[in-house]
PDB file of N, CA and C in Angstrom:
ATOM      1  N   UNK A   1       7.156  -8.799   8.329  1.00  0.00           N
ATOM      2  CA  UNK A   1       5.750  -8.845   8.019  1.00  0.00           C
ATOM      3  C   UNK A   1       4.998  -7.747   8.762  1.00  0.00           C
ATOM      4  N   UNK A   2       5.250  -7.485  10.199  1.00  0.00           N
ATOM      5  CA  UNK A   2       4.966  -6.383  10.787  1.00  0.00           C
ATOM      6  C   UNK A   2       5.355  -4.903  10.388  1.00  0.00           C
ATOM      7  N   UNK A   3       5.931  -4.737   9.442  1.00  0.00           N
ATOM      8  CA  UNK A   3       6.417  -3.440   8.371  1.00  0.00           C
ATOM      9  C   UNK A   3       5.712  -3.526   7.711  1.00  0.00           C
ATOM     10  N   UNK A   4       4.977  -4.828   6.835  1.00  0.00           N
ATOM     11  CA  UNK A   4       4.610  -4.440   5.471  1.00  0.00           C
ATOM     12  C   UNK A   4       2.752  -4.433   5.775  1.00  0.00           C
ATOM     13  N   UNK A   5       2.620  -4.961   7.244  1.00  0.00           N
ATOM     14  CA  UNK A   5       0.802  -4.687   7.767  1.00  0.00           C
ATOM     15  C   UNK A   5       0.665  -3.195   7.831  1.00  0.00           C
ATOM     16  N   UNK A   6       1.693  -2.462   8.819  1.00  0.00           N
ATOM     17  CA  UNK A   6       1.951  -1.268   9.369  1.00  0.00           C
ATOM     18  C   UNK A   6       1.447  -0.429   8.049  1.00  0.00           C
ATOM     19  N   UNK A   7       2.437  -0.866   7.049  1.00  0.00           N
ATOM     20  CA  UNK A   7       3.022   0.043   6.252  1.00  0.00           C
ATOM     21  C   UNK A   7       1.678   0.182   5.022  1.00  0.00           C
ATOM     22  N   UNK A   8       0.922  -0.684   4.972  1.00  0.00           N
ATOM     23  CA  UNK A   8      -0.150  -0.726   4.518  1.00  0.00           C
ATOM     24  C   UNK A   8      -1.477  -0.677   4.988  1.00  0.00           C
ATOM     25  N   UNK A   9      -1.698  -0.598   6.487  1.00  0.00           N
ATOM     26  CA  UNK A   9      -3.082   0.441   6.878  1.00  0.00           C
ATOM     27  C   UNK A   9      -2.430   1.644   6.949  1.00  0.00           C
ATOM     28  N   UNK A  10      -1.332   2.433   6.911  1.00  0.00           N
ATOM     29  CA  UNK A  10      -0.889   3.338   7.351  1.00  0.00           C
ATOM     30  C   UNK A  10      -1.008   4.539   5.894  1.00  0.00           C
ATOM     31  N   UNK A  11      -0.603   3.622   4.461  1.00  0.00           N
ATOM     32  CA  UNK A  11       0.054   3.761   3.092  1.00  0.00           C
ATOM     33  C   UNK A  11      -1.148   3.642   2.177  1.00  0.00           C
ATOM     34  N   UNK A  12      -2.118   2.697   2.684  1.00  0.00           N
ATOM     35  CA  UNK A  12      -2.185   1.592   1.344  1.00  0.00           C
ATOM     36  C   UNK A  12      -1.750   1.203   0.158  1.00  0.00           C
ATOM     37  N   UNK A  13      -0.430   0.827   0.604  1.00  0.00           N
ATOM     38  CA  UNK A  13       0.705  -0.063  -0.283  1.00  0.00           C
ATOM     39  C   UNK A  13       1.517  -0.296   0.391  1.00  0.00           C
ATOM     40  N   UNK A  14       2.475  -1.437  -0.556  1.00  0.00           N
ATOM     41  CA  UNK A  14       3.744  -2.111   0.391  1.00  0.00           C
ATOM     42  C   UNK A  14       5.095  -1.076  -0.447  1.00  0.00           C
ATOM     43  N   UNK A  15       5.506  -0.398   0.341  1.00  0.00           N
ATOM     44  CA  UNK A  15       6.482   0.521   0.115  1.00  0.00           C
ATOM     45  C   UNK A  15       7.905  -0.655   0.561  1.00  0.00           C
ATOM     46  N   UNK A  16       8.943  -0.105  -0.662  1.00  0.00           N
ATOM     47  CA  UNK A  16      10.194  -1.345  -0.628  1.00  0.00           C
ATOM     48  C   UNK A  16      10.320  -0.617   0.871  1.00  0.00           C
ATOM     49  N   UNK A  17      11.236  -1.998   1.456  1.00  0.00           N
ATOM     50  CA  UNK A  17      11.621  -1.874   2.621  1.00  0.00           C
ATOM     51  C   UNK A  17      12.840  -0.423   2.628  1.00  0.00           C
ATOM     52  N   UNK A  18      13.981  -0.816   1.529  1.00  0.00           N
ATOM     53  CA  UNK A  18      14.935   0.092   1.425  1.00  0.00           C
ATOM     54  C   UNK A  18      14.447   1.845   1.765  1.00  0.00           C
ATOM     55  N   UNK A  19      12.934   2.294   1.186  1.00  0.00           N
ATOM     56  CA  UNK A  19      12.551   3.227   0.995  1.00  0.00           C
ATOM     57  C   UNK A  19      12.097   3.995   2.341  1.00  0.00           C
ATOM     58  N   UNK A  20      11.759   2.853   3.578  1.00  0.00           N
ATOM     59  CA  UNK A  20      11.427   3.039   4.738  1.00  0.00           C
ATOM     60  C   UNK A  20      12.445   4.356   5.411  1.00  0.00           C
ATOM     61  N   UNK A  21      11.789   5.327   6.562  1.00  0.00           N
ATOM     62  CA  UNK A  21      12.816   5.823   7.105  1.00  0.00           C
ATOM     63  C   UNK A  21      13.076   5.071   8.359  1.00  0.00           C
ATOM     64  N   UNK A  22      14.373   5.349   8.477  1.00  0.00           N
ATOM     65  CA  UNK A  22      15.151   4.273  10.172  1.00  0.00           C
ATOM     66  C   UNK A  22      14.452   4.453  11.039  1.00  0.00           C
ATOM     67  N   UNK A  23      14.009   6.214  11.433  1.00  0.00           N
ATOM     68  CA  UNK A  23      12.877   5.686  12.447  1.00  0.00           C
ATOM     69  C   UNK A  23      11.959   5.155  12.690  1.00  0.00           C
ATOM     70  N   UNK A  24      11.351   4.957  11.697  1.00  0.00           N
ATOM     71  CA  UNK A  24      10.106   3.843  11.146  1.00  0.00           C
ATOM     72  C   UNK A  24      10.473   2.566  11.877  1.00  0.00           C
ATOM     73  N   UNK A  25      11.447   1.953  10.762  1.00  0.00           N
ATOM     74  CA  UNK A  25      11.894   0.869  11.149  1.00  0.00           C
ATOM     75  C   UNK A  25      12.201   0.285  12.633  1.00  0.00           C
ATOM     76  N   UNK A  26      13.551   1.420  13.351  1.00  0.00           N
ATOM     77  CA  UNK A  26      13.551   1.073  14.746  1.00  0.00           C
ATOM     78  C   UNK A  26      12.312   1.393  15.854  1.00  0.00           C
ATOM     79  N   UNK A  27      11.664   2.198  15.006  1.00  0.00           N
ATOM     80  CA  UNK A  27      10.319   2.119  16.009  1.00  0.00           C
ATOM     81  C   UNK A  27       9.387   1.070  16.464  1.00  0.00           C
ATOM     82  N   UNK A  28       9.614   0.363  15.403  1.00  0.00           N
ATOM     83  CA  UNK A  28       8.674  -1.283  15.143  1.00  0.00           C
ATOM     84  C   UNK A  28       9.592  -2.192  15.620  1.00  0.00           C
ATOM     85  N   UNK A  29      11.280  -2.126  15.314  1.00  0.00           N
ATOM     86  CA  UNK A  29      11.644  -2.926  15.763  1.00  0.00           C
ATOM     87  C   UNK A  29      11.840  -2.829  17.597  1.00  0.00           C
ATOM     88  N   UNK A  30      11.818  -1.556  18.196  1.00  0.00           N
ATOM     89  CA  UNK A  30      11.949  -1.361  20.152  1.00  0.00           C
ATOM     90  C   UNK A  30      10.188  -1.979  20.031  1.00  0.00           C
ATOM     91  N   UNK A  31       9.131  -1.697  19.453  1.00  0.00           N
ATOM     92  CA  UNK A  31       8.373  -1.995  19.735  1.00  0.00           C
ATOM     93  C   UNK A  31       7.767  -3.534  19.731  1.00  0.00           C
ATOM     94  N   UNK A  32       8.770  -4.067  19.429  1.00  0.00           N
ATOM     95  CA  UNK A  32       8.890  -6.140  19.114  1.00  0.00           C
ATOM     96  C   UNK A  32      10.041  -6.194  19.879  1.00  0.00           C
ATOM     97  N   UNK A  33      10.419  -5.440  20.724  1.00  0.00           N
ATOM     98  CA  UNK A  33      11.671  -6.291  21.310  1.00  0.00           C
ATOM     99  C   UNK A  33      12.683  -6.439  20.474  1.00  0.00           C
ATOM    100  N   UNK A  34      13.231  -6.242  19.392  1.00  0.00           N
ATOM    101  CA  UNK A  34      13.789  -6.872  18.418  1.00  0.00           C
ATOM    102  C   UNK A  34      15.434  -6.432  18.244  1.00  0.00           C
ATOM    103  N   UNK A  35      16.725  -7.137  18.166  1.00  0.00           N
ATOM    104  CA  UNK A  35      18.024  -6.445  18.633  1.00  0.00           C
ATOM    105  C   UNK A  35      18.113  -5.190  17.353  1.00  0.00           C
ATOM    106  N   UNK A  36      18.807  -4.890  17.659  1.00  0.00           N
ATOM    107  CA  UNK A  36      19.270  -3.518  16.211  1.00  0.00           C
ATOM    108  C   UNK A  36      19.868  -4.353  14.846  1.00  0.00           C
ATOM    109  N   UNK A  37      19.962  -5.680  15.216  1.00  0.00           N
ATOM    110  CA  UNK A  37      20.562  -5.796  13.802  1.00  0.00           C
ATOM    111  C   UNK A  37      19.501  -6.574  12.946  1.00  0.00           C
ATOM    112  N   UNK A  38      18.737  -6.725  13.556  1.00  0.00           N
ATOM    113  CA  UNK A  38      17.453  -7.287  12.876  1.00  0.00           C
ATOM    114  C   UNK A  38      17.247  -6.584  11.285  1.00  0.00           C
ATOM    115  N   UNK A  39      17.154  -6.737  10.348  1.00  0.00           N
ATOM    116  CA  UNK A  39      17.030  -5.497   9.403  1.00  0.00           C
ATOM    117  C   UNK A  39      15.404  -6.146   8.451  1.00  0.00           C
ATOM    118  N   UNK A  40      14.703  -5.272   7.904  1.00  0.00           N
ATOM    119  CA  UNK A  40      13.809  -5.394   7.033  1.00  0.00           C
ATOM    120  C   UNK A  40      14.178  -5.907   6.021  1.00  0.00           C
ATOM    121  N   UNK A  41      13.776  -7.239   5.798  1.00  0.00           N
ATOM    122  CA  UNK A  41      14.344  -7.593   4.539  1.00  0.00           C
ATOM    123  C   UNK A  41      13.878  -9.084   3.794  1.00  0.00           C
ATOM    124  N   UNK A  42      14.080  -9.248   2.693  1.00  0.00           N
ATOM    125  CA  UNK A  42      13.429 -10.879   2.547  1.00  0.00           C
ATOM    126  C   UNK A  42      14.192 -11.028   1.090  1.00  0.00           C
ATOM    127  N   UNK A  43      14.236 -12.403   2.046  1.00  0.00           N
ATOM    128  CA  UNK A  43      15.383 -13.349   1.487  1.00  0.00           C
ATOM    129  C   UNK A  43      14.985 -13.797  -0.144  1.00  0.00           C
ATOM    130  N   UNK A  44      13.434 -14.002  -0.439  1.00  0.00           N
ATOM    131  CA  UNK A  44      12.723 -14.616  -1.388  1.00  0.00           C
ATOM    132  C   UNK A  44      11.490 -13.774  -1.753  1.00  0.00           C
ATOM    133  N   UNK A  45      11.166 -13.610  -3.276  1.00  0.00           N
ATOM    134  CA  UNK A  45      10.071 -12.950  -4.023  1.00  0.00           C
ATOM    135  C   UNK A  45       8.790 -13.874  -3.256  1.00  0.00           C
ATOM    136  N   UNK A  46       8.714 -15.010  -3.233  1.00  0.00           N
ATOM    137  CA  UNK A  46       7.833 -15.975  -2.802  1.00  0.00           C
ATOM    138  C   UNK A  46       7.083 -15.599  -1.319  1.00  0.00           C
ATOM    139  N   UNK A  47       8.514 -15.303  -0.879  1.00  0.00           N
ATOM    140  CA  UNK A  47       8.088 -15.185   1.154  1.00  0.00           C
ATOM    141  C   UNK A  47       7.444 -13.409   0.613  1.00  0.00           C
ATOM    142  N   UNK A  48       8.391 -12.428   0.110  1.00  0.00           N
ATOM    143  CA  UNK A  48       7.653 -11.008   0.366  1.00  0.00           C
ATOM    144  C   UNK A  48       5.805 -11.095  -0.316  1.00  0.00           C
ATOM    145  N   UNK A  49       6.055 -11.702  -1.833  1.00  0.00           N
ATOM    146  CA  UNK A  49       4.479 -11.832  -1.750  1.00  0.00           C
ATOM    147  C   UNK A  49       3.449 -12.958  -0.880  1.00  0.00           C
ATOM    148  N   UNK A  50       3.996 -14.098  -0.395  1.00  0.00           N
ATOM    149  CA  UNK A  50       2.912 -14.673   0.437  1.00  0.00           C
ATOM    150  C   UNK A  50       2.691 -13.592   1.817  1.00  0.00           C
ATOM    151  N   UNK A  51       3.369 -12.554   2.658  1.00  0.00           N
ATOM    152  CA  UNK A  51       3.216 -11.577   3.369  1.00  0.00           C
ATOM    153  C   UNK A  51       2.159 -10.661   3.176  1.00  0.00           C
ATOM    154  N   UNK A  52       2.395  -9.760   1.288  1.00  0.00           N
ATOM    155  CA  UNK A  52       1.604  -9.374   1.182  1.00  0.00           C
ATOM    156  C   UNK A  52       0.066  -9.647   1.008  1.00  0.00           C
ATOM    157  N   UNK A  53       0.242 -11.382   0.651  1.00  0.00           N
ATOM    158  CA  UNK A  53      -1.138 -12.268   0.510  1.00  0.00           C
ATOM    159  C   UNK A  53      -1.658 -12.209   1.836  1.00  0.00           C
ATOM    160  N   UNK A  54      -1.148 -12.288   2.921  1.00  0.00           N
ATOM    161  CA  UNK A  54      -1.802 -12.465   4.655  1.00  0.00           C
ATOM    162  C   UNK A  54      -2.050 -11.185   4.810  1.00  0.00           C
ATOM    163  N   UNK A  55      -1.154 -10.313   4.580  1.00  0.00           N
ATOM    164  CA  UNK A  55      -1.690  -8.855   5.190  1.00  0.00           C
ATOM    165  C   UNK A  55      -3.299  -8.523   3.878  1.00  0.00           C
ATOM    166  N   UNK A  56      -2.973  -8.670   2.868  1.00  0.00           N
ATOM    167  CA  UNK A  56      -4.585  -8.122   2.490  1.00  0.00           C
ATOM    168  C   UNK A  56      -5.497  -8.734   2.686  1.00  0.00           C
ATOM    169  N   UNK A  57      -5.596 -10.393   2.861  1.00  0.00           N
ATOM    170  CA  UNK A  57      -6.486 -11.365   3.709  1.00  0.00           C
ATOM    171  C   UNK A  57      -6.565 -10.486   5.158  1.00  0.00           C
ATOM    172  N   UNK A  58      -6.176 -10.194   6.114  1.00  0.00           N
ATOM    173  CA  UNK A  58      -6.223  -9.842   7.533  1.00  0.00           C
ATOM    174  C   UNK A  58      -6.952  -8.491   7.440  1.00  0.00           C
ATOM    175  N   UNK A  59      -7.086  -8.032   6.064  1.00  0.00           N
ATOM    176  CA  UNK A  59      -7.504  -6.083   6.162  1.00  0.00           C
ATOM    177  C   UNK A  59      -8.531  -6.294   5.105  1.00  0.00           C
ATOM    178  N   UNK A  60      -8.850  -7.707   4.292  1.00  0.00           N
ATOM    179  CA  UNK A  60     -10.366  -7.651   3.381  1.00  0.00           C
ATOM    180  C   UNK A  60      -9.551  -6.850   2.624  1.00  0.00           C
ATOM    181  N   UNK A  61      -8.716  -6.912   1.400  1.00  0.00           N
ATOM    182  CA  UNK A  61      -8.326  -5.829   0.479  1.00  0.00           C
ATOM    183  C   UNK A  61      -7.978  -6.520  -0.582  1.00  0.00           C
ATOM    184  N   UNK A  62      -8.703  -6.715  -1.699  1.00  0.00           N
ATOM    185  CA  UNK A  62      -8.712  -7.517  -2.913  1.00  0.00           C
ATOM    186  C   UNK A  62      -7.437  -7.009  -3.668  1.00  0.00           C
ATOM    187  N   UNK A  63      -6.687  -7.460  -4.429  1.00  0.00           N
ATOM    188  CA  UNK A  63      -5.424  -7.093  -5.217  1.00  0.00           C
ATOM    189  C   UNK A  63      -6.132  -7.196  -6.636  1.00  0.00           C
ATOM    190  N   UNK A  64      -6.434  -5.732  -7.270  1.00  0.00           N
ATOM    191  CA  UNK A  64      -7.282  -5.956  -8.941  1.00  0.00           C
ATOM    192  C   UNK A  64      -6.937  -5.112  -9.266  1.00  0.00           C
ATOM    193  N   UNK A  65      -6.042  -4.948  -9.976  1.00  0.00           N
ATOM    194  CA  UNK A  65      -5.148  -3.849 -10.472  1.00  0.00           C
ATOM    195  C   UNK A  65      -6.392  -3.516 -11.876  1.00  0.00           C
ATOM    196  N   UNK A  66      -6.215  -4.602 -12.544  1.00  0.00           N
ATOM    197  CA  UNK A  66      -7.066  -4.155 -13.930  1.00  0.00           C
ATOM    198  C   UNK A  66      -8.807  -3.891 -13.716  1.00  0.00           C
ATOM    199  N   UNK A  67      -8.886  -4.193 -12.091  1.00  0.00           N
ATOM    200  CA  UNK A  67     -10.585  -3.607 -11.800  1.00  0.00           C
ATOM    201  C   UNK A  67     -10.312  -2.450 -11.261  1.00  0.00           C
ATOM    202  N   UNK A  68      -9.360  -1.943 -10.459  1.00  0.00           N
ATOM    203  CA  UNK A  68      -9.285  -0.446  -9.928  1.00  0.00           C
ATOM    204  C   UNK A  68      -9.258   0.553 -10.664  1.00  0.00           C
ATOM    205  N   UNK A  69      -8.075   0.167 -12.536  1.00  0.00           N
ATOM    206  CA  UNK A  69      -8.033   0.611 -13.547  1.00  0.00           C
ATOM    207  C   UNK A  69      -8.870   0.837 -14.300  1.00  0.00           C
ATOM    208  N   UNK A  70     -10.192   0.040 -14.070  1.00  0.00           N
ATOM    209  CA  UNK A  70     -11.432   0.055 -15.048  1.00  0.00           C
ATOM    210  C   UNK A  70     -12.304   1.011 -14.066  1.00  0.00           C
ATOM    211  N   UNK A  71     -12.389   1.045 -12.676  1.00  0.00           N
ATOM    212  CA  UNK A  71     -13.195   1.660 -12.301  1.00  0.00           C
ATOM    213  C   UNK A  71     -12.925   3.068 -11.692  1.00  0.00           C
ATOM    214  N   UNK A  72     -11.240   3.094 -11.890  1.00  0.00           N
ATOM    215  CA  UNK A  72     -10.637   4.724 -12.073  1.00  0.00           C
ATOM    216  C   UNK A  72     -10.991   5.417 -13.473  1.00  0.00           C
ATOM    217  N   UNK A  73     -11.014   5.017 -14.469  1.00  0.00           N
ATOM    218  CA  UNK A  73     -11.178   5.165 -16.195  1.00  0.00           C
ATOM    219  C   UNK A  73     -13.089   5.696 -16.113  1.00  0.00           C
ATOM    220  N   UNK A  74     -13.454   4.878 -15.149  1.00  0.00           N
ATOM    221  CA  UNK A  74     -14.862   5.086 -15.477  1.00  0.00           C
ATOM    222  C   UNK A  74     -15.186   6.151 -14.799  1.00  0.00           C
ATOM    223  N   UNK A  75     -14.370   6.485 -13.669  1.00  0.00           N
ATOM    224  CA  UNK A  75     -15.266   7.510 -12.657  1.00  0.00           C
ATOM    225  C   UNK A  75     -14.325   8.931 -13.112  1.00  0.00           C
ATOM    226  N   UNK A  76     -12.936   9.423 -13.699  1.00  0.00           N
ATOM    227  CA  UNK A  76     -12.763  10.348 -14.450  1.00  0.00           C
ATOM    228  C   UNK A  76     -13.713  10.419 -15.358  1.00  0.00           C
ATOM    229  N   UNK A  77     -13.770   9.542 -16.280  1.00  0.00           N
ATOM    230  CA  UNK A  77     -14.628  10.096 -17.695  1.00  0.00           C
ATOM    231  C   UNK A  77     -16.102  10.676 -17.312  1.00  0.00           C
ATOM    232  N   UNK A  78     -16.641   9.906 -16.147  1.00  0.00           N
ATOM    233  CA  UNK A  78     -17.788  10.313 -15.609  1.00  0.00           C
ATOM    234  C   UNK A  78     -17.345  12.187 -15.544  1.00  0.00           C
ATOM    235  N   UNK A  79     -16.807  12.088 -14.306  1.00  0.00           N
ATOM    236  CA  UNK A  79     -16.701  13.871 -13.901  1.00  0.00           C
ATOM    237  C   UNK A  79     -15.914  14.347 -14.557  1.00  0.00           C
ATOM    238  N   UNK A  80     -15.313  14.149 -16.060  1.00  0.00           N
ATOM    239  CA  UNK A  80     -14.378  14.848 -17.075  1.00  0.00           C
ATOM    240  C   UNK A  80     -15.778  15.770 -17.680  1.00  0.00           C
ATOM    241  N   UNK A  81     -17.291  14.844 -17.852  1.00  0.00           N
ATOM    242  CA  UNK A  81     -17.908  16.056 -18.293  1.00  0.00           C
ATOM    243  C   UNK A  81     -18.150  17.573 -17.475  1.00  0.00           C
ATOM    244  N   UNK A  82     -18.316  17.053 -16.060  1.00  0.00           N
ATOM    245  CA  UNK A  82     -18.765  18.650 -15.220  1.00  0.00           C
ATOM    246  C   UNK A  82     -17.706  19.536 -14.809  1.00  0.00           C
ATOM    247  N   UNK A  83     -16.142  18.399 -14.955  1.00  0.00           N
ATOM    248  CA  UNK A  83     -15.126  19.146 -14.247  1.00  0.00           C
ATOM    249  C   UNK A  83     -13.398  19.359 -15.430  1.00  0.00           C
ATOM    250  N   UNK A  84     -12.719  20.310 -15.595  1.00  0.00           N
ATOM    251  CA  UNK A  84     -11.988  20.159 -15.840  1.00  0.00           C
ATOM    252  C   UNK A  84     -10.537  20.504 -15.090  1.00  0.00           C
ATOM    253  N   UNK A  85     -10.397  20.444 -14.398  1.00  0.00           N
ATOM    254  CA  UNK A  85      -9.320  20.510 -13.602  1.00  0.00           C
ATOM    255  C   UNK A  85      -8.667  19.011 -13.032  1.00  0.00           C
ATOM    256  N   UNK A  86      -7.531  18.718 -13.436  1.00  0.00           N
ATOM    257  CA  UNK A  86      -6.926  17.803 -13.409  1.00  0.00           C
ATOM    258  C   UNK A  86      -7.323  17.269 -11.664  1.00  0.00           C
ATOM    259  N   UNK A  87      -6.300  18.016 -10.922  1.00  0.00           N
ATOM    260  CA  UNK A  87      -6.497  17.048  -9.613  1.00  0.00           C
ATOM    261  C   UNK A  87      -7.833  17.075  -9.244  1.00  0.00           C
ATOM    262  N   UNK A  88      -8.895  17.282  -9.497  1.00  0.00           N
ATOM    263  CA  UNK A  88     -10.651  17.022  -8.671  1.00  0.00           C
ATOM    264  C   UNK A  88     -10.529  16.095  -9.863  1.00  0.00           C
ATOM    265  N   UNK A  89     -10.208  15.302 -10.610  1.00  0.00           N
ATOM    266  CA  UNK A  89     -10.179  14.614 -11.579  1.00  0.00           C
ATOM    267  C   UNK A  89      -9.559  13.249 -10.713  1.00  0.00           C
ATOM    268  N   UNK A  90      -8.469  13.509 -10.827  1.00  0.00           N
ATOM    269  CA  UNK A  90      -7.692  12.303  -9.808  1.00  0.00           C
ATOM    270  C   UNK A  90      -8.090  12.412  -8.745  1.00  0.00           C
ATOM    271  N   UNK A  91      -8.555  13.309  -7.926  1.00  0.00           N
ATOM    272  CA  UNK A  91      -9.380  12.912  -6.777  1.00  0.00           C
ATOM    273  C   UNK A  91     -10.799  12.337  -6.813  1.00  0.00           C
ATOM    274  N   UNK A  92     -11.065  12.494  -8.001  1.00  0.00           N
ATOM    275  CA  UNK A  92     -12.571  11.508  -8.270  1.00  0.00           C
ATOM    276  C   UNK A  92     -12.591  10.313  -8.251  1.00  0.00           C
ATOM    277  N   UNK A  93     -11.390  10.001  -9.508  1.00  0.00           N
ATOM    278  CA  UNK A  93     -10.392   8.422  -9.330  1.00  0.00           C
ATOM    279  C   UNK A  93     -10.120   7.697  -7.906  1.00  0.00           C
ATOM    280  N   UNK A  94      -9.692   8.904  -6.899  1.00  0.00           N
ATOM    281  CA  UNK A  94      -9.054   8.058  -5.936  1.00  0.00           C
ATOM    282  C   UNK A  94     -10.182   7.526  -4.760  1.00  0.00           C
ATOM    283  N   UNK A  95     -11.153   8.436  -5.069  1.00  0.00           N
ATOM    284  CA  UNK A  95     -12.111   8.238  -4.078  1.00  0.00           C
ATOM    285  C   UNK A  95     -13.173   7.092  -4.666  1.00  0.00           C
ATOM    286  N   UNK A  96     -13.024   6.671  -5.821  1.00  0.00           N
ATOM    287  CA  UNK A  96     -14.085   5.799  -6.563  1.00  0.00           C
ATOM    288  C   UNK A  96     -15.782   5.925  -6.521  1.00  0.00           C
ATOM    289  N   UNK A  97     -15.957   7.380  -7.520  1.00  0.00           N
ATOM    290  CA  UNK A  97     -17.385   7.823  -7.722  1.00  0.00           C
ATOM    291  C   UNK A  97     -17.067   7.536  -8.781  1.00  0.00           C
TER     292      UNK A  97
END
Protein backbone atom coordinates (compact mmCIF):
# COMPACT_ATOMS: atom_id res chain seq x y z
CA UNK A 1 0.00 0.00 0.00
CA UNK A 2 3.01 2.19 0.71
CA UNK A 3 4.08 1.72 -3.19
CA UNK A 4 0.85 2.44 -4.53
CA UNK A 5 0.49 6.12 -2.04
CA UNK A 6 4.23 6.79 -3.11
CA UNK A 7 3.63 5.86 -6.48
CA UNK A 8 0.70 8.09 -6.86
CA UNK A 9 1.69 11.58 -5.34
CA UNK A 10 4.83 10.92 -7.10
CA UNK A 11 2.87 9.55 -10.78
CA UNK A 12 -0.59 10.35 -10.44
CA UNK A 13 -1.47 6.81 -11.09
CA UNK A 14 -1.11 3.35 -9.75
CA UNK A 15 1.62 1.96 -12.01
CA UNK A 16 1.50 -2.26 -11.98
CA UNK A 17 3.76 -3.22 -9.36
CA UNK A 18 5.73 -5.55 -12.00
CA UNK A 19 6.53 -2.18 -13.93
CA UNK A 20 8.24 -0.64 -10.76
CA UNK A 21 12.14 -0.32 -10.89
CA UNK A 22 14.00 -2.55 -7.91
CA UNK A 23 15.37 0.45 -6.71
CA UNK A 24 12.17 1.94 -6.15
CA UNK A 25 10.97 -0.90 -4.56
CA UNK A 26 14.03 -1.70 -2.17
CA UNK A 27 14.13 1.83 -1.37
CA UNK A 28 10.65 1.73 0.33
CA UNK A 29 11.21 -1.51 1.39
CA UNK A 30 15.08 -0.40 3.74
CA UNK A 31 12.89 2.46 4.35
CA UNK A 32 9.98 0.16 6.37
CA UNK A 33 12.42 -2.02 7.74
CA UNK A 34 11.15 -4.63 5.56
CA UNK A 35 13.36 -8.20 4.83
CA UNK A 36 14.33 -8.49 0.96
CA UNK A 37 11.88 -11.00 0.33
CA UNK A 38 9.00 -9.00 1.01
CA UNK A 39 7.86 -8.44 -2.71
CA UNK A 40 5.09 -5.92 -4.11
CA UNK A 41 2.32 -7.73 -4.74
CA UNK A 42 -1.47 -8.61 -4.09
CA UNK A 43 -2.93 -11.57 -3.65
CA UNK A 44 -6.67 -10.20 -4.68
CA UNK A 45 -8.33 -7.57 -7.34
CA UNK A 46 -10.52 -6.63 -4.19
CA UNK A 47 -7.45 -5.88 -1.68
CA UNK A 48 -5.36 -3.87 -4.82
CA UNK A 49 -8.56 -1.73 -5.46
CA UNK A 50 -9.75 -1.16 -1.77
CA UNK A 51 -5.76 0.35 -1.49
CA UNK A 52 -6.34 2.35 -4.30
CA UNK A 53 -9.83 3.48 -2.61
CA UNK A 54 -7.68 4.67 0.80
CA UNK A 55 -4.91 6.17 -1.06
CA UNK A 56 -7.33 8.62 -3.15
CA UNK A 57 -9.53 9.16 0.09
CA UNK A 58 -6.04 10.19 2.04
CA UNK A 59 -4.95 12.68 -1.16
CA UNK A 60 -8.92 14.12 -1.90
CA UNK A 61 -8.64 12.59 -5.57
CA UNK A 62 -12.02 11.66 -7.06
CA UNK A 63 -11.77 8.52 -9.59
CA UNK A 64 -14.11 10.04 -12.88
CA UNK A 65 -12.76 8.77 -15.69
CA UNK A 66 -15.91 9.78 -17.87
CA UNK A 67 -15.72 13.50 -16.05
CA UNK A 68 -11.92 13.97 -16.77
CA UNK A 69 -12.93 12.70 -20.39
CA UNK A 70 -15.67 15.25 -20.69
CA UNK A 71 -13.66 17.95 -19.32
CA UNK A 72 -10.40 16.99 -21.43
CA UNK A 73 -12.89 16.98 -24.79
CA UNK A 74 -14.06 20.35 -23.64
CA UNK A 75 -10.89 22.19 -22.92
CA UNK A 76 -9.06 20.85 -26.44
CA UNK A 77 -12.02 21.87 -28.50
CA UNK A 78 -11.93 25.13 -26.56
CA UNK A 79 -8.06 25.93 -27.63
CA UNK A 80 -8.39 23.74 -31.02
CA UNK A 81 -9.84 27.20 -32.18
CA UNK A 82 -6.59 29.56 -31.30
CA UNK A 83 -4.12 26.68 -31.41
CA UNK A 84 -3.10 24.03 -33.73
CA UNK A 85 -0.35 22.17 -32.63
CA UNK A 86 -1.01 18.93 -31.16
CA UNK A 87 1.02 18.86 -27.83
CA UNK A 88 -0.17 22.71 -26.47
CA UNK A 89 -3.36 20.80 -27.28
CA UNK A 90 -2.74 17.91 -24.85
CA UNK A 91 -1.18 20.17 -22.65
CA UNK A 92 -4.39 22.19 -22.44
CA UNK A 93 -6.16 18.77 -21.66
CA UNK A 94 -3.73 17.99 -19.03
CA UNK A 95 -3.76 21.10 -17.26
CA UNK A 96 -7.75 21.43 -17.35
CA UNK A 97 -8.53 25.03 -19.01
Amino acid sequence: MVLALKCFQRLARFPRFDDLPEPVVEHVRRCLELDAAVRPVYDADRTERAHRDLVRARLGVIHAPDRARALAETAIRGAAAVKNNPPDLINVALEGR
